[in-house]
N, C-alpha and C. Protein backbone atom coordinates (compact mmCIF):
# COMPACT_ATOMS: atom_id res chain seq x y z
N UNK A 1 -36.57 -61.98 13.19
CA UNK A 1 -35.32 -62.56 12.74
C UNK A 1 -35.07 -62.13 11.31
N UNK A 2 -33.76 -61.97 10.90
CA UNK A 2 -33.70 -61.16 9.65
C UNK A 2 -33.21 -62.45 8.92
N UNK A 3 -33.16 -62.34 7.69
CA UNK A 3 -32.97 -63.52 6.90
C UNK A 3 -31.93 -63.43 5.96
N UNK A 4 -31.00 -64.41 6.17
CA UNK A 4 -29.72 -63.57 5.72
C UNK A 4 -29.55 -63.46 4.09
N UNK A 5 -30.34 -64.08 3.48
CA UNK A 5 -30.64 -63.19 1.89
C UNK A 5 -30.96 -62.03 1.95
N UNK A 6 -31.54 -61.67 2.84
CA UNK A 6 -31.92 -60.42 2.75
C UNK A 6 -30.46 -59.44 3.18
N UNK A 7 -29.77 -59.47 4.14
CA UNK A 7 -28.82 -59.13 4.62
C UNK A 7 -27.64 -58.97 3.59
N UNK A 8 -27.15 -60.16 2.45
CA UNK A 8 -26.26 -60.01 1.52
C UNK A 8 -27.32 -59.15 0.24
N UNK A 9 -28.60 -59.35 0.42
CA UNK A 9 -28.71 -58.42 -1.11
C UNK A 9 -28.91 -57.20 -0.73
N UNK A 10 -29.32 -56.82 0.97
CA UNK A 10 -28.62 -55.15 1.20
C UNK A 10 -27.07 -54.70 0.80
N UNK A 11 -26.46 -55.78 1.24
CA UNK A 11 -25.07 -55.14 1.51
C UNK A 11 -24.27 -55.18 -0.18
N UNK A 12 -24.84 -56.08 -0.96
CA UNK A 12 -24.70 -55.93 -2.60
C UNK A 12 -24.83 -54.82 -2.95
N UNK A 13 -26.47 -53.72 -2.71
CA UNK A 13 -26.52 -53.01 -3.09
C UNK A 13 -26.28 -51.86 -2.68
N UNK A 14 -25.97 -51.96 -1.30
CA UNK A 14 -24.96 -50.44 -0.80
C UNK A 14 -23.60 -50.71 -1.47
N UNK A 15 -22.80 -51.61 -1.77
CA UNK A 15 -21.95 -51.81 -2.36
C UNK A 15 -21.79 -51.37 -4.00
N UNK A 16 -22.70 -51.50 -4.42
CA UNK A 16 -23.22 -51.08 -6.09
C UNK A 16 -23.34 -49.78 -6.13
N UNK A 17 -24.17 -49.44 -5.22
CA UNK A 17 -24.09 -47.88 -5.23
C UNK A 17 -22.77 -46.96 -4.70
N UNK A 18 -22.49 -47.80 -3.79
CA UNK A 18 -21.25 -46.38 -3.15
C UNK A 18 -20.54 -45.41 -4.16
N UNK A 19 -19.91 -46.04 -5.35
CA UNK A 19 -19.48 -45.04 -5.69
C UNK A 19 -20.06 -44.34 -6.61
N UNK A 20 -21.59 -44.18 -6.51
CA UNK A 20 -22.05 -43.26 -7.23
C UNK A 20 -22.69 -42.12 -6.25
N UNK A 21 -22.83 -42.41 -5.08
CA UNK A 21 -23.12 -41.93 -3.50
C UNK A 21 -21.62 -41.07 -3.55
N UNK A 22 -20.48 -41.70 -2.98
CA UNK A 22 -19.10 -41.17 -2.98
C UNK A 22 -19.09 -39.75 -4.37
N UNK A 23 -19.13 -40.54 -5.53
CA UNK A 23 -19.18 -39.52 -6.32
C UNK A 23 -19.39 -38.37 -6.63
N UNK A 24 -21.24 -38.08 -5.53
CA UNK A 24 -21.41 -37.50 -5.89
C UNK A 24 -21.74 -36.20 -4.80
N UNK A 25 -20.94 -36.66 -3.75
CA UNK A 25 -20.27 -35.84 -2.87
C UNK A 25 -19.26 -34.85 -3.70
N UNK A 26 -18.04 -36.11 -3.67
CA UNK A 26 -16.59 -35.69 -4.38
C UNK A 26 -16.78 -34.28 -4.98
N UNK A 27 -15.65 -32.97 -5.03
CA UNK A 27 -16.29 -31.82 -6.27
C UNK A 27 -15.40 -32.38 -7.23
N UNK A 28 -16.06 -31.86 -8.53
CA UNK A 28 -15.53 -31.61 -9.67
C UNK A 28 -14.34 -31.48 -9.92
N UNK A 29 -13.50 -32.23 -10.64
CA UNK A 29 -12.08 -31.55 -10.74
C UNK A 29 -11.92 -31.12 -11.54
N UNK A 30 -13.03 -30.96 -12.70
CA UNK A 30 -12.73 -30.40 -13.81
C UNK A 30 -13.37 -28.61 -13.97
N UNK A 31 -13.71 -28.31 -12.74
CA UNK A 31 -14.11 -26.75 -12.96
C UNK A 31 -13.27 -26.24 -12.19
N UNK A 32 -12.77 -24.90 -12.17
CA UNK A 32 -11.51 -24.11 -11.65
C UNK A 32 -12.90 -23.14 -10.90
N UNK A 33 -11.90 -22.65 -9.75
CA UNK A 33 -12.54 -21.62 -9.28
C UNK A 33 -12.73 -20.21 -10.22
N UNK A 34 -13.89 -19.54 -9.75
CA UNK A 34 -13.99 -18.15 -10.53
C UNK A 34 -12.56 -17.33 -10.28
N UNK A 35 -12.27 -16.33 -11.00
CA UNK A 35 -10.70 -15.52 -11.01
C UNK A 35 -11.25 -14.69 -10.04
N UNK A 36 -10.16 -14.37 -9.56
CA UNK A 36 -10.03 -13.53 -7.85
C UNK A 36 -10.42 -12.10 -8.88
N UNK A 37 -11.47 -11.58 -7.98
CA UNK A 37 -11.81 -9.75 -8.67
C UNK A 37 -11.42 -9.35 -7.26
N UNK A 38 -10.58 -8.31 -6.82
CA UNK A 38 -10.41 -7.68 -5.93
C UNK A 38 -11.36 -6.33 -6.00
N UNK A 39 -12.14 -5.70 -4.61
CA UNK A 39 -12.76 -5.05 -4.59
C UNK A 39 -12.68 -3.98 -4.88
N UNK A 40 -13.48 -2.58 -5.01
CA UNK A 40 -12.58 -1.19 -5.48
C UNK A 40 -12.37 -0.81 -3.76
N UNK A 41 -12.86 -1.30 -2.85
CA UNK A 41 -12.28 -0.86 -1.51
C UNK A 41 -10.34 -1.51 -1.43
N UNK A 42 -10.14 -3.10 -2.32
CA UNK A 42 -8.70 -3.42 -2.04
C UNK A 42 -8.36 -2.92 -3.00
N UNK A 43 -8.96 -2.57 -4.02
CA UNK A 43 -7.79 -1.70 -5.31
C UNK A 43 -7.45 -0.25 -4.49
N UNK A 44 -7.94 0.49 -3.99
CA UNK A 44 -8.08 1.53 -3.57
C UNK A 44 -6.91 1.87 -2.44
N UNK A 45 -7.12 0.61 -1.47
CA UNK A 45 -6.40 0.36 -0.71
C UNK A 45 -4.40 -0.21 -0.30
N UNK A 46 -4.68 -0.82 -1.74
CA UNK A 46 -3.08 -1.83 -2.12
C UNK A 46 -2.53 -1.15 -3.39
N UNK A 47 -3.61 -0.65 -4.45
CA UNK A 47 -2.72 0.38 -5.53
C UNK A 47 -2.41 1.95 -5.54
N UNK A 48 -3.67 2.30 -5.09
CA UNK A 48 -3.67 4.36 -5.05
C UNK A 48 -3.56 4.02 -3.61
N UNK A 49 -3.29 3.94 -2.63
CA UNK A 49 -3.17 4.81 -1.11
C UNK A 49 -1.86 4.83 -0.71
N UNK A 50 -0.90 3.59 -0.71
CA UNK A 50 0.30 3.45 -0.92
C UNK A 50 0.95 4.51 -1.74
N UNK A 51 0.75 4.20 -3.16
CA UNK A 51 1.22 5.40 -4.07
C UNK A 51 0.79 7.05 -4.00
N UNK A 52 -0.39 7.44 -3.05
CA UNK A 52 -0.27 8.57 -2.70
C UNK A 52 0.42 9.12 -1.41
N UNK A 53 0.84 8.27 -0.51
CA UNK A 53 1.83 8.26 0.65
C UNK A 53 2.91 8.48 0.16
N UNK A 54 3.47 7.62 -1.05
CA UNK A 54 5.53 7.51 -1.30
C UNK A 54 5.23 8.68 -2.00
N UNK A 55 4.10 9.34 -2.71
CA UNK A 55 3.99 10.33 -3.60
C UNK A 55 4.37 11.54 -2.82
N UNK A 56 3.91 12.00 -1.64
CA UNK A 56 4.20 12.81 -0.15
C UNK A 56 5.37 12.74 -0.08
N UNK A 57 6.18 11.75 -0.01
CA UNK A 57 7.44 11.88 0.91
C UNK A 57 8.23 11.82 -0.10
N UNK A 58 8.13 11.54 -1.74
CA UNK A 58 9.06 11.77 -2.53
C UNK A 58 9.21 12.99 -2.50
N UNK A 59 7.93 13.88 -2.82
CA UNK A 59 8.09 15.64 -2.80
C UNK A 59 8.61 16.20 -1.90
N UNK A 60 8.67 15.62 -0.11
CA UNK A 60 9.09 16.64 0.87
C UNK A 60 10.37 16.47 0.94
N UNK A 61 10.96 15.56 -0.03
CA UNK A 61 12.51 15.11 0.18
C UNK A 61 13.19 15.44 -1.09
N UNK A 62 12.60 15.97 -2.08
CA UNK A 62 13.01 17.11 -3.13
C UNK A 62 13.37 15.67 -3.93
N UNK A 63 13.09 14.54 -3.63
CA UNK A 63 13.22 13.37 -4.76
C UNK A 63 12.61 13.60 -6.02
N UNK A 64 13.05 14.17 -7.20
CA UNK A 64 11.85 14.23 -8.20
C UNK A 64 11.94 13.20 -8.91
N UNK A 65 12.56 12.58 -9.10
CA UNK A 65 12.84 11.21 -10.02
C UNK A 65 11.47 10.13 -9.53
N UNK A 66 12.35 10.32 -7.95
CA UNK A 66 11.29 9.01 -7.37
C UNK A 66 9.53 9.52 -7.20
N UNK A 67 9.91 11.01 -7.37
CA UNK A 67 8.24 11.69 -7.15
C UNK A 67 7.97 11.32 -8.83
N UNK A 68 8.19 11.29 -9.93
CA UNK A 68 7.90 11.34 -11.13
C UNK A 68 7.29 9.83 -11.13
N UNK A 69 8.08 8.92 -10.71
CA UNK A 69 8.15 7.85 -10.98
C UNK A 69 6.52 7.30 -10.26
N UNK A 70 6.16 7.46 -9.16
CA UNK A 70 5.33 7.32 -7.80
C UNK A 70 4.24 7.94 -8.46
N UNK A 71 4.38 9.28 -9.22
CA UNK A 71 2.54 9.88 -9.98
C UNK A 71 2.64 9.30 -11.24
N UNK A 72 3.31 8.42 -12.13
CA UNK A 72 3.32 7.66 -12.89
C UNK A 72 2.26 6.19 -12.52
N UNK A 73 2.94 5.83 -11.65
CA UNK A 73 2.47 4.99 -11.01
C UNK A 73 0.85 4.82 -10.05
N UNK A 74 0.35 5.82 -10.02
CA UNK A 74 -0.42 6.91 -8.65
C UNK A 74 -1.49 6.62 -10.60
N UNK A 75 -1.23 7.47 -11.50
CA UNK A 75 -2.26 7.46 -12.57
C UNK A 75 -2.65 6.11 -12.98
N UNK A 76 -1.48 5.11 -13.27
CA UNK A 76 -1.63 3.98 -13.86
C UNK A 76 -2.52 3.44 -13.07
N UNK A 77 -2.58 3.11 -11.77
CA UNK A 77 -3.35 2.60 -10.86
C UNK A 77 -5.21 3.29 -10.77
N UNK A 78 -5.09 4.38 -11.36
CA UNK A 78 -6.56 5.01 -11.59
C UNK A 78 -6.82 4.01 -13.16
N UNK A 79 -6.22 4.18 -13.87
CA UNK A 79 -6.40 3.77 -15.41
C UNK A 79 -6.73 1.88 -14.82
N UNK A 80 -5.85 1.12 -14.46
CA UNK A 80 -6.34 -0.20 -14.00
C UNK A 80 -7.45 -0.63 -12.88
N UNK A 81 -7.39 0.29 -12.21
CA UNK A 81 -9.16 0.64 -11.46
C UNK A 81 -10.20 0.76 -11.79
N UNK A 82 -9.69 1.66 -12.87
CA UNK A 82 -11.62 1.71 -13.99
C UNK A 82 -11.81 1.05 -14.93
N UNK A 83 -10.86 -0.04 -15.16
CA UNK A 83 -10.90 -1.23 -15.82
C UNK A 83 -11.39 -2.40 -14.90
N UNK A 84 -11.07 -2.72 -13.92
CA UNK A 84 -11.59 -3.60 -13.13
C UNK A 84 -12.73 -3.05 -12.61
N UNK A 85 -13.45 -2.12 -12.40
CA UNK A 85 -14.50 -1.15 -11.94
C UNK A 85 -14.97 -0.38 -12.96
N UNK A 86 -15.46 -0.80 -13.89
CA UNK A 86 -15.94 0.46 -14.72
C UNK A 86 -16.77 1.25 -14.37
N UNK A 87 -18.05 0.41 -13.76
CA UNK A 87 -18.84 1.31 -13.07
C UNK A 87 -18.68 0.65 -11.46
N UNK A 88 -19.14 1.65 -10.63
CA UNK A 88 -19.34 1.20 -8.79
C UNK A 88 -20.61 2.00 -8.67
N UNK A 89 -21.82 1.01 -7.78
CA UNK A 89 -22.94 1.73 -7.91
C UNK A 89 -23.43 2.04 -9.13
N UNK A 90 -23.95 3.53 -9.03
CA UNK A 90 -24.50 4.44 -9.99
C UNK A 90 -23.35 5.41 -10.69
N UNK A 91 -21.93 5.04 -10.03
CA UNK A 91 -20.47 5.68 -10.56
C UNK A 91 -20.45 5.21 -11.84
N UNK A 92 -19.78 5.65 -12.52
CA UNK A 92 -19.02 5.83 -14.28
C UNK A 92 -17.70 6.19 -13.63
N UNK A 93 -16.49 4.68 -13.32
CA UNK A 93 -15.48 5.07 -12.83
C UNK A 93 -14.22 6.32 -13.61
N UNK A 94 -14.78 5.78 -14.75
CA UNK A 94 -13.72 6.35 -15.91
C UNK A 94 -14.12 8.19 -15.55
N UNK A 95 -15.58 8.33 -15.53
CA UNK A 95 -15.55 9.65 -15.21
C UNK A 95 -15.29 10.29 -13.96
N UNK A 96 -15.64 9.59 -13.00
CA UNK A 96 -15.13 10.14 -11.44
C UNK A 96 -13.40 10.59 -11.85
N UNK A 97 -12.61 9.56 -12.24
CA UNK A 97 -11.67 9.84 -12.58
C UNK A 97 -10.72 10.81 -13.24
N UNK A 98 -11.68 10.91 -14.40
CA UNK A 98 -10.77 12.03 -15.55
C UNK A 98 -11.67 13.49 -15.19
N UNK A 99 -12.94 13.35 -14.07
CA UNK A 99 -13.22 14.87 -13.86
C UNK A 99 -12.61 14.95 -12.85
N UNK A 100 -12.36 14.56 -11.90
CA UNK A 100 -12.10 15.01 -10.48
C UNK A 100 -11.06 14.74 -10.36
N UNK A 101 -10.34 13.55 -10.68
CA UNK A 101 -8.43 13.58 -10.07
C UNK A 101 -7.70 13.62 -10.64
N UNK A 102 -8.01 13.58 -12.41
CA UNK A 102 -7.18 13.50 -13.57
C UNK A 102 -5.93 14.94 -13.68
N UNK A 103 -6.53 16.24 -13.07
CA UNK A 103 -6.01 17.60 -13.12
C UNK A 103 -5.07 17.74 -12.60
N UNK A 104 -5.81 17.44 -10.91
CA UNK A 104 -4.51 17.38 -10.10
C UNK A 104 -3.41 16.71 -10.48
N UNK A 105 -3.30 15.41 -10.89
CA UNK A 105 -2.29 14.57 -11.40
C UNK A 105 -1.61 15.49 -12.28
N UNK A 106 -1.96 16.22 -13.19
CA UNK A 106 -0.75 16.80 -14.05
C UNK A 106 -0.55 18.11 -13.39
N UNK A 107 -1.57 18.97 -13.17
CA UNK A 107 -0.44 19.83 -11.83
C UNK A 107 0.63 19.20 -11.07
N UNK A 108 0.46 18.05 -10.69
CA UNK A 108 1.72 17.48 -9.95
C UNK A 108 3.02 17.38 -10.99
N UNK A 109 2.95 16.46 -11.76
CA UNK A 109 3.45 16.44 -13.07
C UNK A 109 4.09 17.77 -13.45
N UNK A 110 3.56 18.64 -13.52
CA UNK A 110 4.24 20.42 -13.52
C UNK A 110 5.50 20.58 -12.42
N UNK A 111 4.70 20.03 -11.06
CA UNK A 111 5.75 20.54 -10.28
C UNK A 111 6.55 19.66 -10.20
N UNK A 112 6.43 18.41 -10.50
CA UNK A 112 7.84 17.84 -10.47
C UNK A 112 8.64 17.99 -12.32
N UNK A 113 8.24 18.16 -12.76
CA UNK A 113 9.23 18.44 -13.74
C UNK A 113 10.14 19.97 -13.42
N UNK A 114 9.34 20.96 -13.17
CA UNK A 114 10.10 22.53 -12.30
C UNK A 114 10.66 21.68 -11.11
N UNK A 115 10.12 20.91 -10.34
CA UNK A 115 11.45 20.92 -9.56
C UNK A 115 10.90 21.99 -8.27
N UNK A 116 9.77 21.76 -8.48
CA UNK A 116 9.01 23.18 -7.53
C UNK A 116 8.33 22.88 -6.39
N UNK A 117 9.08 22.59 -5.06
CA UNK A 117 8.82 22.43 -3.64
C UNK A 117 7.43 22.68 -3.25
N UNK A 118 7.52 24.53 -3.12
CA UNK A 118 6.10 25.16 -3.04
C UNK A 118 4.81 24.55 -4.16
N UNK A 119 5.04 24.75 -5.21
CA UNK A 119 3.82 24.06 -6.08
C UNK A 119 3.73 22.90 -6.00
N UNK A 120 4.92 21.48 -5.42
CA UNK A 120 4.52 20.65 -5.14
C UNK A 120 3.31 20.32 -4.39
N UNK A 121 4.02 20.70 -2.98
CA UNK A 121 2.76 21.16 -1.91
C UNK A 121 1.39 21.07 -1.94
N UNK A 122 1.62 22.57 -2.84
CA UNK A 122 -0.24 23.16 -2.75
C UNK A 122 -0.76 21.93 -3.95
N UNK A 123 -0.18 21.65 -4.70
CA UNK A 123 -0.54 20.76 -5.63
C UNK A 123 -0.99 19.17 -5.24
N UNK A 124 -0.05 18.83 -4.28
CA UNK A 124 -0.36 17.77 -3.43
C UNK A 124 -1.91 18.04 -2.91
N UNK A 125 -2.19 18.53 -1.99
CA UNK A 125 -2.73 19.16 -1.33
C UNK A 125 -4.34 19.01 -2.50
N UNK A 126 -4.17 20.20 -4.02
CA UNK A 126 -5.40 19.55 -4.68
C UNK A 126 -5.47 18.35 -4.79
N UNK A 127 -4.65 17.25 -4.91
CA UNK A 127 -4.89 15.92 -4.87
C UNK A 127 -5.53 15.21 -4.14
N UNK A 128 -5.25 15.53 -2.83
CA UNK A 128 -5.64 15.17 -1.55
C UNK A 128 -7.04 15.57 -1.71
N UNK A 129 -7.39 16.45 -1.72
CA UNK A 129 -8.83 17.18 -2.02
C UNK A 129 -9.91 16.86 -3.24
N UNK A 130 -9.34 16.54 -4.08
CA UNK A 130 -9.27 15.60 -5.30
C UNK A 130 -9.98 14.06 -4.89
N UNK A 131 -9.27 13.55 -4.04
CA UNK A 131 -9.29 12.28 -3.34
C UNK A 131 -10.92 12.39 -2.82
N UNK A 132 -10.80 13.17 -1.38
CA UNK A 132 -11.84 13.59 -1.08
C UNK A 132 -12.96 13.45 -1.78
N UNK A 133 -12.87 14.36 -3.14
CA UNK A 133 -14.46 15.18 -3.35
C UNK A 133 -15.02 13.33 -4.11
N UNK A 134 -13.85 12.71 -4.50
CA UNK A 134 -14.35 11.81 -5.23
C UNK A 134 -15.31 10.75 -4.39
N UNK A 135 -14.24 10.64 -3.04
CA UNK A 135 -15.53 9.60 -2.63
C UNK A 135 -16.70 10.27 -2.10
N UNK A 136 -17.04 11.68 -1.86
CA UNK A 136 -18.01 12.26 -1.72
C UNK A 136 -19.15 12.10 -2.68
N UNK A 137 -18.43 12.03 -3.92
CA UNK A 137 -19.15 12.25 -4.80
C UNK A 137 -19.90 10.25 -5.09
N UNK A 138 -18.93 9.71 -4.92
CA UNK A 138 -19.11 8.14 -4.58
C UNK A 138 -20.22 8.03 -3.36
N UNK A 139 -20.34 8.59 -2.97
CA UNK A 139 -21.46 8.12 -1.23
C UNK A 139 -20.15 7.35 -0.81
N UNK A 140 -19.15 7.78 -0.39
CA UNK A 140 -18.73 7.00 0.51
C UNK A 140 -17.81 8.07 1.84
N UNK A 141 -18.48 8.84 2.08
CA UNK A 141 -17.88 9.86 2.79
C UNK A 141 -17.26 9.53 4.41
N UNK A 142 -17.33 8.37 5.01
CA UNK A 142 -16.59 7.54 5.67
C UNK A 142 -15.15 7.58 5.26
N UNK A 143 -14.73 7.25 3.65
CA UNK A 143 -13.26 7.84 3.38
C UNK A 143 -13.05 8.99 3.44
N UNK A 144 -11.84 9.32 3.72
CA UNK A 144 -11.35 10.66 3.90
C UNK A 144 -9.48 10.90 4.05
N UNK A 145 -9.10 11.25 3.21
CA UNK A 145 -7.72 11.33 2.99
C UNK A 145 -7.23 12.65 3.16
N UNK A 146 -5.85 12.21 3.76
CA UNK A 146 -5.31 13.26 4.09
C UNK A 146 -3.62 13.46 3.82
N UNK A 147 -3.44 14.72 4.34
CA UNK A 147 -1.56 14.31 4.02
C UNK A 147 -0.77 13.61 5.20
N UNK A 148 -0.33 12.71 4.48
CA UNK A 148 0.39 11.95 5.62
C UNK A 148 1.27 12.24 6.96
N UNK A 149 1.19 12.03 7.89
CA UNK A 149 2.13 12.52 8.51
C UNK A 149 3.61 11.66 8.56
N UNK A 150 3.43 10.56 8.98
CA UNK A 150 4.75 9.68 8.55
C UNK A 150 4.11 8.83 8.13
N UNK A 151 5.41 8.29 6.84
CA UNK A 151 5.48 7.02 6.46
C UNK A 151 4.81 5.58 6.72
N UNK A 152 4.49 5.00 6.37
CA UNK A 152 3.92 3.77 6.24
C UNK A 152 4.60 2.81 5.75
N UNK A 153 6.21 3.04 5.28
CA UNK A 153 6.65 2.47 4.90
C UNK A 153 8.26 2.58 5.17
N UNK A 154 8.27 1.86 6.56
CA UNK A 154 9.95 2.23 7.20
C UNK A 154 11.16 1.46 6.70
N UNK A 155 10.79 0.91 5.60
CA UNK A 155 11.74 0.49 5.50
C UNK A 155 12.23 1.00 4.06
N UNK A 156 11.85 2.58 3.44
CA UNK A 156 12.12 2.79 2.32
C UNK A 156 12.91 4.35 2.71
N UNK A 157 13.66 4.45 1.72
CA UNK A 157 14.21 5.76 1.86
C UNK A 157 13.97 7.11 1.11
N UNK A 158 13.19 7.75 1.55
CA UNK A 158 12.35 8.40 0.11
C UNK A 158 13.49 9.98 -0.06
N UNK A 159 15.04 9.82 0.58
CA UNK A 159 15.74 11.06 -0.05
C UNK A 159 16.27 10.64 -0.95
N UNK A 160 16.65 11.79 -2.19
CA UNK A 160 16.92 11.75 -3.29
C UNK A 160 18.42 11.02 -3.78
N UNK A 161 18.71 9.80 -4.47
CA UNK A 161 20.31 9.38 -4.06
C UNK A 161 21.13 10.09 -5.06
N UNK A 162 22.58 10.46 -4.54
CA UNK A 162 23.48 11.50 -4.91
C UNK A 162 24.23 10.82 -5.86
């Protein structure tokens, strides 16, 4: 038979305690989550792959404005990559960068200021290759880029407006 002193000075002291029990479940409201780092697979993916696609179809559509604008954009996105990534692995992003894709970028830069179809092209083309040697040189040879065939993006108009 239980004795009911005993019964109210349990239930006192589950009562006394709960909200330090409750408490200390509850999280913190005073710590914020860590800041979102996106990976160099989603930087890779949402800043340079996009911008080397509109970069394609600005050139085959003699857009140079919008091609100027797109390898503007195409560099900036290397420059904020190796800031969020300085190093990957045993990589030195800054150098993968300014040895291997930095060139091509201003060959492009050449041909869109000439205005030059053909050197676009082949110039594209080192980029693309460019692309390549880098993640080779990364161990990640699973990537592999190429020139686009269509768009990825139907709802943009990449000819030049009159």
């Amino acid at each position: 038979m239980t004795r009911p002193w005993f019964v109210v000075a349990a239930l006192a002291a589950s009562a006394a305690l709960l909200p330090l029990i409750v408490g200390a479940q509850a999280p913190s409201t005073n710590t914020a989550p860590p800041p979102y780092r996106p990976s160099l697979a989603d930087l890779m993916s949402t800043t340079v792959q996009p911008r080397h696609v509109k970069l394609a179809f600005a050139g085959r559509e003699k857009n140079w404005a919008f091609a100027a604008y797109e390898l503007k954009q195409l560099s900036d996105a290397f420059d904020r990559l190796s800031i969020q990534w300085p190093q990957w692995r045993q990589q030195r992003m800054v150098e993968l960068v300014e040895t291997i894709v930095r060139d091509p970028l201003f060959e492009l830069d050449f041909a869109i200021k000439n205005k030059d179809e053909a050197k676009f092209a082949e110039y594209y083309g080192h980029l693309t290759d460019a692309c390549n040697a880098c993640h080779q040189a990364a161990l990640q040879t699973p990537v592999v880029i190429q020139d686009p065939k269509e768009s990825m993006f139907p709802d943009q108009d990449f000819r030049p407006k009159q």
